[in-house]
PDB file of N, CA and C in Angstrom:
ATOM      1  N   UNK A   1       0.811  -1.210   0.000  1.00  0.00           N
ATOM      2  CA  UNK A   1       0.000   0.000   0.000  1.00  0.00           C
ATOM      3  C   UNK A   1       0.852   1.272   0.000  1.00  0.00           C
ATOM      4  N   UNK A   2       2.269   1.299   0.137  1.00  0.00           N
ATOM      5  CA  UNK A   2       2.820   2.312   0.810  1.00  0.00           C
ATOM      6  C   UNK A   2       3.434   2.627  -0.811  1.00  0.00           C
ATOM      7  N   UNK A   3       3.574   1.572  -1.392  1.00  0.00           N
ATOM      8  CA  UNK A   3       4.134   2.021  -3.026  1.00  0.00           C
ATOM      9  C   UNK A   3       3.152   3.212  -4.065  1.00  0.00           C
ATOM     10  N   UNK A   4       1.802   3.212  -3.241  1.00  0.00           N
ATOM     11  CA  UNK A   4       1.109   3.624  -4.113  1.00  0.00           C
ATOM     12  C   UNK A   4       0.857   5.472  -3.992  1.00  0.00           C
ATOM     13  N   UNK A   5       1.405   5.380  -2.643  1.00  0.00           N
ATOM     14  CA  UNK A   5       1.359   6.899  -2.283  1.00  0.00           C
ATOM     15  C   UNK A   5       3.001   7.725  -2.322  1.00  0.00           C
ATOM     16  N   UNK A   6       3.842   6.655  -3.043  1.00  0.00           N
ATOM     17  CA  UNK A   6       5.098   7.588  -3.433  1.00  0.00           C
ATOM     18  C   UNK A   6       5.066   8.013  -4.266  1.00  0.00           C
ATOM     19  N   UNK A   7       5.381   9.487  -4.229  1.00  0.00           N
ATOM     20  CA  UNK A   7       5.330  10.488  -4.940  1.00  0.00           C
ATOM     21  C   UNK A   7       6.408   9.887  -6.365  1.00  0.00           C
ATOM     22  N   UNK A   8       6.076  10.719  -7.165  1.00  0.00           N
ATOM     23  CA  UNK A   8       6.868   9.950  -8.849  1.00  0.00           C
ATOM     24  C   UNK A   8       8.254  10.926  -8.464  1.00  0.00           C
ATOM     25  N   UNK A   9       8.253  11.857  -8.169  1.00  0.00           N
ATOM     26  CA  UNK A   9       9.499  12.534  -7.884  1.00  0.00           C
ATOM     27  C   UNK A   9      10.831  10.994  -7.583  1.00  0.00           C
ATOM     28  N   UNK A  10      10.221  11.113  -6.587  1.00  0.00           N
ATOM     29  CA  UNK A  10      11.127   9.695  -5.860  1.00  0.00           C
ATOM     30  C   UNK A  10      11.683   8.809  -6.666  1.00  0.00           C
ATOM     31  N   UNK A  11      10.694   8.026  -7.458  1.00  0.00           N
ATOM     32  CA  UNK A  11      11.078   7.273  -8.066  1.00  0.00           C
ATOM     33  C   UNK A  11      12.208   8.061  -9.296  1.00  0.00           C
ATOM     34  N   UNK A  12      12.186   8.745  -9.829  1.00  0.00           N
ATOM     35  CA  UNK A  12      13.150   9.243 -10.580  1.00  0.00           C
ATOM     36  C   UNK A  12      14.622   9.593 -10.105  1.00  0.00           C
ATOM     37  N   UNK A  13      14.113   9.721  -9.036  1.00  0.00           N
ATOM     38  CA  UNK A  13      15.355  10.061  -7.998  1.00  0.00           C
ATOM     39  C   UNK A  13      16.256   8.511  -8.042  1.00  0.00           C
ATOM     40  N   UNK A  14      15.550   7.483  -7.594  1.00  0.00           N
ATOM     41  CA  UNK A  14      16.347   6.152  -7.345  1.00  0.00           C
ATOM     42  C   UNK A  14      17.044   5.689  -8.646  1.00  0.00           C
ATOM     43  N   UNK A  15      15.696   6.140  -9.586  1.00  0.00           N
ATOM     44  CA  UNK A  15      16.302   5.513 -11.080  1.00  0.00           C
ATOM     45  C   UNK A  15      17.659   6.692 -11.541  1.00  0.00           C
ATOM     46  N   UNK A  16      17.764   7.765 -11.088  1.00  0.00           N
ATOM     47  CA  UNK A  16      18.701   8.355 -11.323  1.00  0.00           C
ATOM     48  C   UNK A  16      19.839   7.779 -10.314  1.00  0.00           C
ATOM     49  N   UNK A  17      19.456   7.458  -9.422  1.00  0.00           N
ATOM     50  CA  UNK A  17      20.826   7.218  -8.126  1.00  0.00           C
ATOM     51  C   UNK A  17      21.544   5.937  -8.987  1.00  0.00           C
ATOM     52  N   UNK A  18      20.350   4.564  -9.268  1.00  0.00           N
ATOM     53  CA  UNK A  18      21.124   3.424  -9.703  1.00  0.00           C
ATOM     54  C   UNK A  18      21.761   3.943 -10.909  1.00  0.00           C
ATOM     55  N   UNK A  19      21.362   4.879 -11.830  1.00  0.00           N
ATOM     56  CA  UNK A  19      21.955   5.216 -12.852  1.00  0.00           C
ATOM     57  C   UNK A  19      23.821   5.347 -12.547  1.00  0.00           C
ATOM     58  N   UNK A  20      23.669   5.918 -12.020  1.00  0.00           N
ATOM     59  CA  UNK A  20      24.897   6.784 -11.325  1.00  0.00           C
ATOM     60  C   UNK A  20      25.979   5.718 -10.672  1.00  0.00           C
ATOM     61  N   UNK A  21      24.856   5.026 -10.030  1.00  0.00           N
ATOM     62  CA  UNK A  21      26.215   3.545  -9.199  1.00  0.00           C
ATOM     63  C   UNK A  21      26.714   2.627 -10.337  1.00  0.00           C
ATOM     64  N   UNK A  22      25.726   2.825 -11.458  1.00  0.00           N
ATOM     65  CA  UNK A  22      26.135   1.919 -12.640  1.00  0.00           C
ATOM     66  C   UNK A  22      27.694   2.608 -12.989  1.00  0.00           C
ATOM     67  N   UNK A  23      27.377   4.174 -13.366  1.00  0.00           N
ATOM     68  CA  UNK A  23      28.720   4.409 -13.974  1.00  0.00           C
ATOM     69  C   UNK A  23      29.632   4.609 -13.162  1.00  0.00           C
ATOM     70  N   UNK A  24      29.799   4.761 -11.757  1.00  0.00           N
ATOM     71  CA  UNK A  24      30.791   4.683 -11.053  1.00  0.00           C
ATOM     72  C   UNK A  24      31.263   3.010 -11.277  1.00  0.00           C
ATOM     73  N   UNK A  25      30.346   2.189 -10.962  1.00  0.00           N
ATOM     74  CA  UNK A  25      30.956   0.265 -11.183  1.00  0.00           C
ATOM     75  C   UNK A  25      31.950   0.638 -12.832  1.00  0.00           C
ATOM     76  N   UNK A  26      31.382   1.380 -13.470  1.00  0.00           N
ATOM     77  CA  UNK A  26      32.016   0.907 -15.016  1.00  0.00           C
ATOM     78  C   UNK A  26      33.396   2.199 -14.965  1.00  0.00           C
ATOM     79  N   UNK A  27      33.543   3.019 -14.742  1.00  0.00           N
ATOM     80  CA  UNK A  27      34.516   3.900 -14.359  1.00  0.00           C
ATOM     81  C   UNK A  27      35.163   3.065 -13.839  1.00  0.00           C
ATOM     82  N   UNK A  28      34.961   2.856 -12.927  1.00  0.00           N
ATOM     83  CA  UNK A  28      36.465   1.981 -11.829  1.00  0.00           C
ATOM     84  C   UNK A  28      36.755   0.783 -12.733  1.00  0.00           C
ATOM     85  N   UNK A  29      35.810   0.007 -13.439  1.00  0.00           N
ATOM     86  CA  UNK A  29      36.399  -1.160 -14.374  1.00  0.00           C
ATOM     87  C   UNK A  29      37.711  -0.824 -15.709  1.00  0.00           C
ATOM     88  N   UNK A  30      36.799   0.645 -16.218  1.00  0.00           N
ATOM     89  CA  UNK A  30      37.644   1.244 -17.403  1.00  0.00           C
ATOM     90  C   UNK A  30      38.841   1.644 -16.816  1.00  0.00           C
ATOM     91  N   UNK A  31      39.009   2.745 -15.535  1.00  0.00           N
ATOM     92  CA  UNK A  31      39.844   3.139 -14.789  1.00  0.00           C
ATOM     93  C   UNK A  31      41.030   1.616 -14.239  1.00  0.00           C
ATOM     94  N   UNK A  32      40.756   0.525 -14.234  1.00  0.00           N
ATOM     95  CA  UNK A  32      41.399  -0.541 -13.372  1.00  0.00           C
ATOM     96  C   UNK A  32      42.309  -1.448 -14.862  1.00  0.00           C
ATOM     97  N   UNK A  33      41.226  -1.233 -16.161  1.00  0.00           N
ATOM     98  CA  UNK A  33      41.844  -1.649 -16.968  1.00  0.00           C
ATOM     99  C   UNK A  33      42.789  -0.654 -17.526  1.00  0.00           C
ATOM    100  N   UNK A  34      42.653   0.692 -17.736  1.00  0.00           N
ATOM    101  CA  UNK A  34      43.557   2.156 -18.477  1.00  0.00           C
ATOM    102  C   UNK A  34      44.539   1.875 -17.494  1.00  0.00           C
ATOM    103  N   UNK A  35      44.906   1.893 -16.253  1.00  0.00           N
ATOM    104  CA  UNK A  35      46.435   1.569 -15.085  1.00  0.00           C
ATOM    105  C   UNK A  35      46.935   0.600 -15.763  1.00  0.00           C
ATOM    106  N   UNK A  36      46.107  -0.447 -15.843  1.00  0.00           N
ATOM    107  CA  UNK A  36      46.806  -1.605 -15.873  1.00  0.00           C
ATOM    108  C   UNK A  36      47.522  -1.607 -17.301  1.00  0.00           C
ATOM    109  N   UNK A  37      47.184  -1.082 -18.321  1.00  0.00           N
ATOM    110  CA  UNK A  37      47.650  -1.264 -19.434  1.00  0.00           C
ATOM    111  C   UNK A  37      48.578   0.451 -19.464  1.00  0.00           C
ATOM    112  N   UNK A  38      48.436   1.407 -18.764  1.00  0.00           N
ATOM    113  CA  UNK A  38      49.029   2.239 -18.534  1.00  0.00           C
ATOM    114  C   UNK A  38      50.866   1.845 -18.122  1.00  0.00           C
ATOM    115  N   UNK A  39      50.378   1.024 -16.531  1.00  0.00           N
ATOM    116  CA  UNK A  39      51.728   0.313 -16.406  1.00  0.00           C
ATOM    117  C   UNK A  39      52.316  -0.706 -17.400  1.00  0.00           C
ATOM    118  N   UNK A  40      51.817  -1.011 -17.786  1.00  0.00           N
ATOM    119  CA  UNK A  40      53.150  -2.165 -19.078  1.00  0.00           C
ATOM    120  C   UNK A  40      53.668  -1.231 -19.822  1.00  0.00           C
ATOM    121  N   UNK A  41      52.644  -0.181 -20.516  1.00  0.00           N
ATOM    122  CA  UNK A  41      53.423   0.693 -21.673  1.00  0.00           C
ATOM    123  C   UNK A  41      54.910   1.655 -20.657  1.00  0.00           C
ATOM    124  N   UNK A  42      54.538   1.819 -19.794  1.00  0.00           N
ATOM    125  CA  UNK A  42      55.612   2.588 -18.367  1.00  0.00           C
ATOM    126  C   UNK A  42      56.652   1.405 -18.489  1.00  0.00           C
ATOM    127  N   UNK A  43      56.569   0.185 -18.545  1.00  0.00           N
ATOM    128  CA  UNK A  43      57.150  -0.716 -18.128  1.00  0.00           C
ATOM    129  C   UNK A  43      58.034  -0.928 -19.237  1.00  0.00           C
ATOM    130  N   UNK A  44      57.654  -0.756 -20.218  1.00  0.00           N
ATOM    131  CA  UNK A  44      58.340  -1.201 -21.535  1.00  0.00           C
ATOM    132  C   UNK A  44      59.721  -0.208 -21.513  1.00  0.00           C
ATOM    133  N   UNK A  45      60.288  -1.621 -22.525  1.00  0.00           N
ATOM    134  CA  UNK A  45      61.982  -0.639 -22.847  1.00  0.00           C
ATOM    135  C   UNK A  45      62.208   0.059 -23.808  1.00  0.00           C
ATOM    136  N   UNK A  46      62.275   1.164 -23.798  1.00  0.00           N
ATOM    137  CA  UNK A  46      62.415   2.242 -24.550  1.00  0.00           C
ATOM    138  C   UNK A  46      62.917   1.816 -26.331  1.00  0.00           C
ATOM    139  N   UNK A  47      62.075   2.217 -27.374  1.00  0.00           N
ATOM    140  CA  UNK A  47      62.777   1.597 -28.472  1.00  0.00           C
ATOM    141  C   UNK A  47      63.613   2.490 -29.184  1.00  0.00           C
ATOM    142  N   UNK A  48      65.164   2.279 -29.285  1.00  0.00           N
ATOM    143  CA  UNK A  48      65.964   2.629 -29.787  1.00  0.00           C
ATOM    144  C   UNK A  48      65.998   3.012 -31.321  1.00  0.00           C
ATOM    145  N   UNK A  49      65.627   4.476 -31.012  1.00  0.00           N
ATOM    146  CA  UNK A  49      65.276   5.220 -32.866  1.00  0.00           C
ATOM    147  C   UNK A  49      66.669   5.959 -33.190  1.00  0.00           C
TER     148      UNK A  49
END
């Protein structure tokens, strides 16, 4: 009964919040893979031109 008297505001609100935790989860994935491939290219030996 209590679903029926929340205001729609709200709900836009949550669907915006999960929005948001989505792209923080995918940031830190892109962010965890860009280091990681950041450090090897750091890592590599310089090619002699």
């Amino acid at each position: 009964m209590t679903d029926r008297f929340k205001p729609e505001s709200s709900e836009s609100i949550w669907m915006i919040w999960n929005i948001l935790e989505q792209l923080e989860e995918i940031h830190r994935l892109i962010w965890e893979m860009y280091e990681e491939s950041l450090v090897e290219l750091l890592t590599l030996p310089e090619d002699p031109t």
